[in-house]
PDB file of N, CA and C in Angstrom:
ATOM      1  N   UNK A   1     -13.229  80.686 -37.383  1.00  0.00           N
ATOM      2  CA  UNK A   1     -13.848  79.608 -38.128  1.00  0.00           C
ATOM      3  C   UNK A   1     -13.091  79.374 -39.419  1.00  0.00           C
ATOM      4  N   UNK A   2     -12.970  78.126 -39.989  1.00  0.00           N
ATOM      5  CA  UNK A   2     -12.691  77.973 -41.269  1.00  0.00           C
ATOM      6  C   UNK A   2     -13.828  77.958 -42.274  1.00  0.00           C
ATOM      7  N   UNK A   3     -12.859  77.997 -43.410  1.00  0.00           N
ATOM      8  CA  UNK A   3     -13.836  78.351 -44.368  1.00  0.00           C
ATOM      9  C   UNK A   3     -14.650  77.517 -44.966  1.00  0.00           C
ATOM     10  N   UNK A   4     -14.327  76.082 -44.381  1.00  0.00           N
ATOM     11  CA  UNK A   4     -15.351  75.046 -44.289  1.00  0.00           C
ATOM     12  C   UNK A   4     -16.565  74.960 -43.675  1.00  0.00           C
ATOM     13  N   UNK A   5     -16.290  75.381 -42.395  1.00  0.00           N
ATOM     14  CA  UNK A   5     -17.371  75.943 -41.504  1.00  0.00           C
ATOM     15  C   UNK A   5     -17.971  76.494 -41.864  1.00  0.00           C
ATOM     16  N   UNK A   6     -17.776  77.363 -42.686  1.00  0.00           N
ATOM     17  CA  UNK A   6     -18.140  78.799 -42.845  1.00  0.00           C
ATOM     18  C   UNK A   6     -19.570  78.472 -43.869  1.00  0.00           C
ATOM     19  N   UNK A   7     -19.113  77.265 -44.877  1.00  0.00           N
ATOM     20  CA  UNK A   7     -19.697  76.971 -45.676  1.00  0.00           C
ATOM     21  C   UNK A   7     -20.709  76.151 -45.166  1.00  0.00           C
ATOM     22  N   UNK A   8     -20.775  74.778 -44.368  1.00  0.00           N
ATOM     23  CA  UNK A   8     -21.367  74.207 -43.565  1.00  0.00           C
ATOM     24  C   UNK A   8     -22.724  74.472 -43.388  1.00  0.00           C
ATOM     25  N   UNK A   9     -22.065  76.192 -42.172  1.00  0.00           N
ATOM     26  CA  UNK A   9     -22.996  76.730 -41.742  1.00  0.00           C
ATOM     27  C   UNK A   9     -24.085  77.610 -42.458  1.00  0.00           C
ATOM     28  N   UNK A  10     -23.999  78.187 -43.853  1.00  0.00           N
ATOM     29  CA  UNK A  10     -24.219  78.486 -44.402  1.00  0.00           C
ATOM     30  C   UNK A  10     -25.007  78.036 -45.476  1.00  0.00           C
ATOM     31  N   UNK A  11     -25.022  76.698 -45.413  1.00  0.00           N
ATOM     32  CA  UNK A  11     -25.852  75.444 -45.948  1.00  0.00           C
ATOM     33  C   UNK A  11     -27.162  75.425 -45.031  1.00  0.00           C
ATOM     34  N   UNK A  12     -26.691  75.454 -44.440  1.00  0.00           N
ATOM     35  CA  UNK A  12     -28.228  74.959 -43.249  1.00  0.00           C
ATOM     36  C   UNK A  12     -28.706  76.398 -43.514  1.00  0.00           C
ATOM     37  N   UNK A  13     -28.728  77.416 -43.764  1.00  0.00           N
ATOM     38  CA  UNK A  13     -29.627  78.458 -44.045  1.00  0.00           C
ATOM     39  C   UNK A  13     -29.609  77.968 -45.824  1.00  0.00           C
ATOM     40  N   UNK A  14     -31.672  78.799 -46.361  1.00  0.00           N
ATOM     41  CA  UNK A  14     -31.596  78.244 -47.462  1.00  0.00           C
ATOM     42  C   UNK A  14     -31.134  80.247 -47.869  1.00  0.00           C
ATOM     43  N   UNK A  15     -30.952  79.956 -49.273  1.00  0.00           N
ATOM     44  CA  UNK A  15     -30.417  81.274 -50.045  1.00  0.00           C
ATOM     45  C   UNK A  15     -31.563  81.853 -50.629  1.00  0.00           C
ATOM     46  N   UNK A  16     -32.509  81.092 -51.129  1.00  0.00           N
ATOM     47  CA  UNK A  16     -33.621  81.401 -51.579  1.00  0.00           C
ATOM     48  C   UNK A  16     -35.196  81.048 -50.797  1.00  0.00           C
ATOM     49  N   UNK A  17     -36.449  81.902 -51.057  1.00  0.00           N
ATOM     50  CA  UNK A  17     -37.307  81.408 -50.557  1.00  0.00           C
ATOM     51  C   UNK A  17     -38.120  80.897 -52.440  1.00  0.00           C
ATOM     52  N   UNK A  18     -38.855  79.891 -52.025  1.00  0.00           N
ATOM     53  CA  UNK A  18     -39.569  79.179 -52.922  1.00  0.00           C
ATOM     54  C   UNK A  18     -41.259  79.920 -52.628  1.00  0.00           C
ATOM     55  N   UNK A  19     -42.067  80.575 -53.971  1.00  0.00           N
ATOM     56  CA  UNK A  19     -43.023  80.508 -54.081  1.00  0.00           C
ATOM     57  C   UNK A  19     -44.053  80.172 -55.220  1.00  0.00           C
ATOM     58  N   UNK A  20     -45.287  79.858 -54.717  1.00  0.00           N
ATOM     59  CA  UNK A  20     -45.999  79.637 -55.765  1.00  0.00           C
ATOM     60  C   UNK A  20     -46.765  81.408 -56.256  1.00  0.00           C
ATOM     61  N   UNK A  21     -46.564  81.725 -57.495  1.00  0.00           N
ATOM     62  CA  UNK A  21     -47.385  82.984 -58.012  1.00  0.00           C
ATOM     63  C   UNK A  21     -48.413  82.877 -59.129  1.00  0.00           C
ATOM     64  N   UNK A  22     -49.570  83.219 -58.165  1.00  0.00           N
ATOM     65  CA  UNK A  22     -50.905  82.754 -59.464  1.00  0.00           C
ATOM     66  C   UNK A  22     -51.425  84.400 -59.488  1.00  0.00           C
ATOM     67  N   UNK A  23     -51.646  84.357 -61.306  1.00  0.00           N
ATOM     68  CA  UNK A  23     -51.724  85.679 -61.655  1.00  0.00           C
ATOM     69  C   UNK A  23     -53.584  86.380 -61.020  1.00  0.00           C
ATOM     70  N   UNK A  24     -54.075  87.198 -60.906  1.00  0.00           N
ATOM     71  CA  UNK A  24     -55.419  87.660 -60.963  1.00  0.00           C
ATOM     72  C   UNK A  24     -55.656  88.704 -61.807  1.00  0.00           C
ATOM     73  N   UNK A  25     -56.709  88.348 -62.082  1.00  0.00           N
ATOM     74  CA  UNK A  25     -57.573  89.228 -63.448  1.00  0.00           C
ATOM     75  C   UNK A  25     -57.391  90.941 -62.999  1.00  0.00           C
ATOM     76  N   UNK A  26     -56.780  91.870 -63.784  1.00  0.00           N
ATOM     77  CA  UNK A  26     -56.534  93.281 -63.073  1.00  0.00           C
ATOM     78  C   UNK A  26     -55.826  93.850 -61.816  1.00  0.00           C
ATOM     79  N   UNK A  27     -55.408  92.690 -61.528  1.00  0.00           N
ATOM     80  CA  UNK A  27     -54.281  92.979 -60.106  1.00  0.00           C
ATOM     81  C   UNK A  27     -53.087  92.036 -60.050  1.00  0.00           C
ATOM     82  N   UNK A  28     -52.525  92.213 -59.154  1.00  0.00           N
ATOM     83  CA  UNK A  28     -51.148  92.111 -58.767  1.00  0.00           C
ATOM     84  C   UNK A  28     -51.161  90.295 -58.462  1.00  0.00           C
ATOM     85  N   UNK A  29     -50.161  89.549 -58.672  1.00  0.00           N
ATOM     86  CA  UNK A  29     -49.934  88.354 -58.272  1.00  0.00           C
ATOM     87  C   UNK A  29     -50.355  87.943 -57.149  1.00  0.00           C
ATOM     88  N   UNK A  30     -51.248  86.418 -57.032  1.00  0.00           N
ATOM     89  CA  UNK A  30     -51.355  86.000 -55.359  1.00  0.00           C
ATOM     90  C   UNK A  30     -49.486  85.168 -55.015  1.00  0.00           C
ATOM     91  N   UNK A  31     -49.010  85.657 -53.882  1.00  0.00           N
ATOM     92  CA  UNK A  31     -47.430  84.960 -53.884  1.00  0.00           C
ATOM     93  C   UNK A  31     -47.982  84.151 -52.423  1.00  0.00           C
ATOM     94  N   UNK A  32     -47.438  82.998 -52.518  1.00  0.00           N
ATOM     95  CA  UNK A  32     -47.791  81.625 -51.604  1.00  0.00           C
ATOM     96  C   UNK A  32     -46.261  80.969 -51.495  1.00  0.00           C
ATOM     97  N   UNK A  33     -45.595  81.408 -50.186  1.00  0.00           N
ATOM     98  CA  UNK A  33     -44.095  80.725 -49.947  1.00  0.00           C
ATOM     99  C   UNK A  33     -44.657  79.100 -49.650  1.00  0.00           C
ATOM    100  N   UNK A  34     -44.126  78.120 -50.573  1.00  0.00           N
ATOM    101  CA  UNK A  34     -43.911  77.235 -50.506  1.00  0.00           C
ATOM    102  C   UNK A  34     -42.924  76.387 -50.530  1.00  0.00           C
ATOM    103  N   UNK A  35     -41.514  76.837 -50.395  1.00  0.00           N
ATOM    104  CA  UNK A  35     -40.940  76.340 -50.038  1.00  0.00           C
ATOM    105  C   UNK A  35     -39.330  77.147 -49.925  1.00  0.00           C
ATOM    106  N   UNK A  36     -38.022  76.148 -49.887  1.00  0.00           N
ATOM    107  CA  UNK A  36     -36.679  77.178 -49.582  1.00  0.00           C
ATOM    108  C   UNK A  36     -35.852  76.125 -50.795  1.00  0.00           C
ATOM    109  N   UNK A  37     -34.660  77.005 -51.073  1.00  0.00           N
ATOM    110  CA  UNK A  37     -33.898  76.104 -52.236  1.00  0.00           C
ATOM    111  C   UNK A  37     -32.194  76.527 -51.465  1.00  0.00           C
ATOM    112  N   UNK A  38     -31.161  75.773 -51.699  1.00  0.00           N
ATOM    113  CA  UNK A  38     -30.184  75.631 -50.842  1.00  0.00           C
ATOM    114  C   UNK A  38     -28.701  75.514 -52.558  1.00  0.00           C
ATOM    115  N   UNK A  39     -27.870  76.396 -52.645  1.00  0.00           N
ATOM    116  CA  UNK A  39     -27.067  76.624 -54.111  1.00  0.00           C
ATOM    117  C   UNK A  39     -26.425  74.754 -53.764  1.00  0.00           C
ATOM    118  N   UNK A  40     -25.929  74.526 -54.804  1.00  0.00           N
ATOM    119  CA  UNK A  40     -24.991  73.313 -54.876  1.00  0.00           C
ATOM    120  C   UNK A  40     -23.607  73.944 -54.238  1.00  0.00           C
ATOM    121  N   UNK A  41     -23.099  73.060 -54.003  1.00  0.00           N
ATOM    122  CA  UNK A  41     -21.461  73.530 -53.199  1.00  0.00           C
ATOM    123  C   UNK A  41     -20.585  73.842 -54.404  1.00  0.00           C
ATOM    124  N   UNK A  42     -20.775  73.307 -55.855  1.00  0.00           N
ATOM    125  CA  UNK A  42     -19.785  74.001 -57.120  1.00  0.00           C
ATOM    126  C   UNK A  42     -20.613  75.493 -57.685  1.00  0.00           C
ATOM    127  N   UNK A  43     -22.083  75.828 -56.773  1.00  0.00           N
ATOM    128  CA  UNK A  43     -22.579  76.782 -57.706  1.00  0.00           C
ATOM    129  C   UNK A  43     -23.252  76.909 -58.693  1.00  0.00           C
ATOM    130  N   UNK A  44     -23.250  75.994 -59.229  1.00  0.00           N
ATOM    131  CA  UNK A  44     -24.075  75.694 -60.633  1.00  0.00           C
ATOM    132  C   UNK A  44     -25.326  75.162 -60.547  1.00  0.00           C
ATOM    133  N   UNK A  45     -26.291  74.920 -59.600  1.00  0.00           N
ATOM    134  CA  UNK A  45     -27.424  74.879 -59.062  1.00  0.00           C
ATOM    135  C   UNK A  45     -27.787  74.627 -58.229  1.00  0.00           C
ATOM    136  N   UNK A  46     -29.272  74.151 -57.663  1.00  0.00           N
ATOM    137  CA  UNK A  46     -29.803  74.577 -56.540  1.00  0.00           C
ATOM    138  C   UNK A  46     -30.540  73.308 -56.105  1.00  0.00           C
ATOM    139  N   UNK A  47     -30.574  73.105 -54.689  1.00  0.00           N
ATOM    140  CA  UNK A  47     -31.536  71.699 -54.191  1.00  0.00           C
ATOM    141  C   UNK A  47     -32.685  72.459 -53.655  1.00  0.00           C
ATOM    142  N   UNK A  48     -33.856  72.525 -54.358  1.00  0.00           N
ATOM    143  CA  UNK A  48     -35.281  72.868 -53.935  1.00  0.00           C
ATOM    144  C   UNK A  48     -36.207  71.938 -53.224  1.00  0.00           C
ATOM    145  N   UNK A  49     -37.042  72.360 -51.716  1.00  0.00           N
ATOM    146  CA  UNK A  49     -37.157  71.458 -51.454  1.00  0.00           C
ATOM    147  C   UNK A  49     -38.929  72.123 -50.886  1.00  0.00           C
ATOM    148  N   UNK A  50     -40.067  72.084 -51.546  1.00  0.00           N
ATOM    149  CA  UNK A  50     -41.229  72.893 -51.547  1.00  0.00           C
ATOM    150  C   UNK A  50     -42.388  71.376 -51.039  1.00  0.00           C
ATOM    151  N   UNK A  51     -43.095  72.520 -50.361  1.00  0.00           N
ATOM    152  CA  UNK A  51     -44.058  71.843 -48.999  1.00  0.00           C
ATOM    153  C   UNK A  51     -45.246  70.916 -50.674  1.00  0.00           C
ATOM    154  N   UNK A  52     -45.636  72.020 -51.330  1.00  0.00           N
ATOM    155  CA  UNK A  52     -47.069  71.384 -52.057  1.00  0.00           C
ATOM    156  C   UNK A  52     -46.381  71.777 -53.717  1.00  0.00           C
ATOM    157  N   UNK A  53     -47.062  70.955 -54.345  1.00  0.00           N
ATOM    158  CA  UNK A  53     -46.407  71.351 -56.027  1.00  0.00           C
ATOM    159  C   UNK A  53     -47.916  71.686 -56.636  1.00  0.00           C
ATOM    160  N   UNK A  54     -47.763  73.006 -57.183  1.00  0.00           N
ATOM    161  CA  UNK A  54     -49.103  73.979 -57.789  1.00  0.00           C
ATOM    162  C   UNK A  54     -49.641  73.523 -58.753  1.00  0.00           C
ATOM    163  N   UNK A  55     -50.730  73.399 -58.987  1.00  0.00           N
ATOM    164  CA  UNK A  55     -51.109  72.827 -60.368  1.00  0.00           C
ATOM    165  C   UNK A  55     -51.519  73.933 -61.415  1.00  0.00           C
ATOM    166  N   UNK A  56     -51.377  75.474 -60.908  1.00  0.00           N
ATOM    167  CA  UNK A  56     -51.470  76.484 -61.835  1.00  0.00           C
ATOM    168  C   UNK A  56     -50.203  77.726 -61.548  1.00  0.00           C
ATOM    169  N   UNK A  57     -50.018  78.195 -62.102  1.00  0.00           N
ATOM    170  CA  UNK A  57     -49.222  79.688 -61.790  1.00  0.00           C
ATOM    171  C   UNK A  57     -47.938  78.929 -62.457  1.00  0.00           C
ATOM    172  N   UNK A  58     -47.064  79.746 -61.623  1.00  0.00           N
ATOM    173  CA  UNK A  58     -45.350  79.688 -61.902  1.00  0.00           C
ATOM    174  C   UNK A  58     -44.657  79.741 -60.714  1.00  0.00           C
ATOM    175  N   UNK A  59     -43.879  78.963 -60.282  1.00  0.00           N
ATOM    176  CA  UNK A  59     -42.918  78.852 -59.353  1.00  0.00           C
ATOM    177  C   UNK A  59     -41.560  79.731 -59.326  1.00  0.00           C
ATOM    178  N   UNK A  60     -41.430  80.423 -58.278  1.00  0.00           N
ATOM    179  CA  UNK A  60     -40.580  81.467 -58.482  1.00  0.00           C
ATOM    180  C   UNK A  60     -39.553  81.719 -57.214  1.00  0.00           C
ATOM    181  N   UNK A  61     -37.993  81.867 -57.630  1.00  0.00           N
ATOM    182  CA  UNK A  61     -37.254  81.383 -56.219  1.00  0.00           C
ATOM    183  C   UNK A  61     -36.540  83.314 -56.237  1.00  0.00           C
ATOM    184  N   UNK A  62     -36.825  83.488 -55.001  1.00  0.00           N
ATOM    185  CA  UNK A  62     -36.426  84.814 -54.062  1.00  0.00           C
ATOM    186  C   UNK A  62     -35.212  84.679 -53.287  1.00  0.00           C
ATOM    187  N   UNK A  63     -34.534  85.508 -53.695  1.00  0.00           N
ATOM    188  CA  UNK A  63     -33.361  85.705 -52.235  1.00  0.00           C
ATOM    189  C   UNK A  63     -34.520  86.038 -51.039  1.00  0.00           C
ATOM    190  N   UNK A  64     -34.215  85.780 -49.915  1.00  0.00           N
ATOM    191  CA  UNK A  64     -34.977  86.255 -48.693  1.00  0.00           C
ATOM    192  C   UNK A  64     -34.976  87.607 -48.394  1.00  0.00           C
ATOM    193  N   UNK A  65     -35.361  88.811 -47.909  1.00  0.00           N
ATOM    194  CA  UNK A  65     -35.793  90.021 -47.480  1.00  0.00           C
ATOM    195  C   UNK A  65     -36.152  89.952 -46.331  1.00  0.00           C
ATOM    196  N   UNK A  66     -35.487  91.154 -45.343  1.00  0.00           N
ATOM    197  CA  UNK A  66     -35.245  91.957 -44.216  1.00  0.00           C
ATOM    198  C   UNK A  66     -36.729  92.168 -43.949  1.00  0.00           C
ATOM    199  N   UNK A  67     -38.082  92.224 -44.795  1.00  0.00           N
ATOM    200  CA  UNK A  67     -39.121  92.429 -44.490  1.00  0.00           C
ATOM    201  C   UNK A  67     -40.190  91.322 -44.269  1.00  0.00           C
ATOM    202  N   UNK A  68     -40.995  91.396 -43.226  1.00  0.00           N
ATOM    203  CA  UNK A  68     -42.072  90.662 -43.104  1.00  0.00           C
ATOM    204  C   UNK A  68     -42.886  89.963 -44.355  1.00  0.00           C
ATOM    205  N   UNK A  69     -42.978  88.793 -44.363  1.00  0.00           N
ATOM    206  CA  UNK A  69     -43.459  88.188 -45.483  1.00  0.00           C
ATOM    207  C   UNK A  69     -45.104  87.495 -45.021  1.00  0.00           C
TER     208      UNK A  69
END
């Protein structure tokens, strides 16, 4: 493959997962994947592209993980 390809293909997977995180009183964050974000081709940022927009918490972008989400 070239390294165009390489890149291409690598586009169509996103780099990050998109979530919404709303805090709770004495415990741990509720985390709600809402969406995936994809880097710009120079690197310098990101095209986010999320199912619902939160009207509380903080939006927070994840590399993806080997583990069940």
């Amino acid at each position: 493959m070239t390294d165009s390809t390489n890149k291409a293909s690598a586009a169509k997977t996103p780099s990050h997962n998109v979530y919404h995180v709303r805090n709770r009183e004495g415990g741990e964050g509720i985390w709600t994947r809402i969406g995936s974000a994809w880097p710009h081709a120079d690197g310098k940022g990101f095209n986010v592209q999320i199912e619902t927009v939160p009207l509380d918490g903080r939006i927070t972008l994840r590399v993806p993980s080997e583990k069940a989400e």
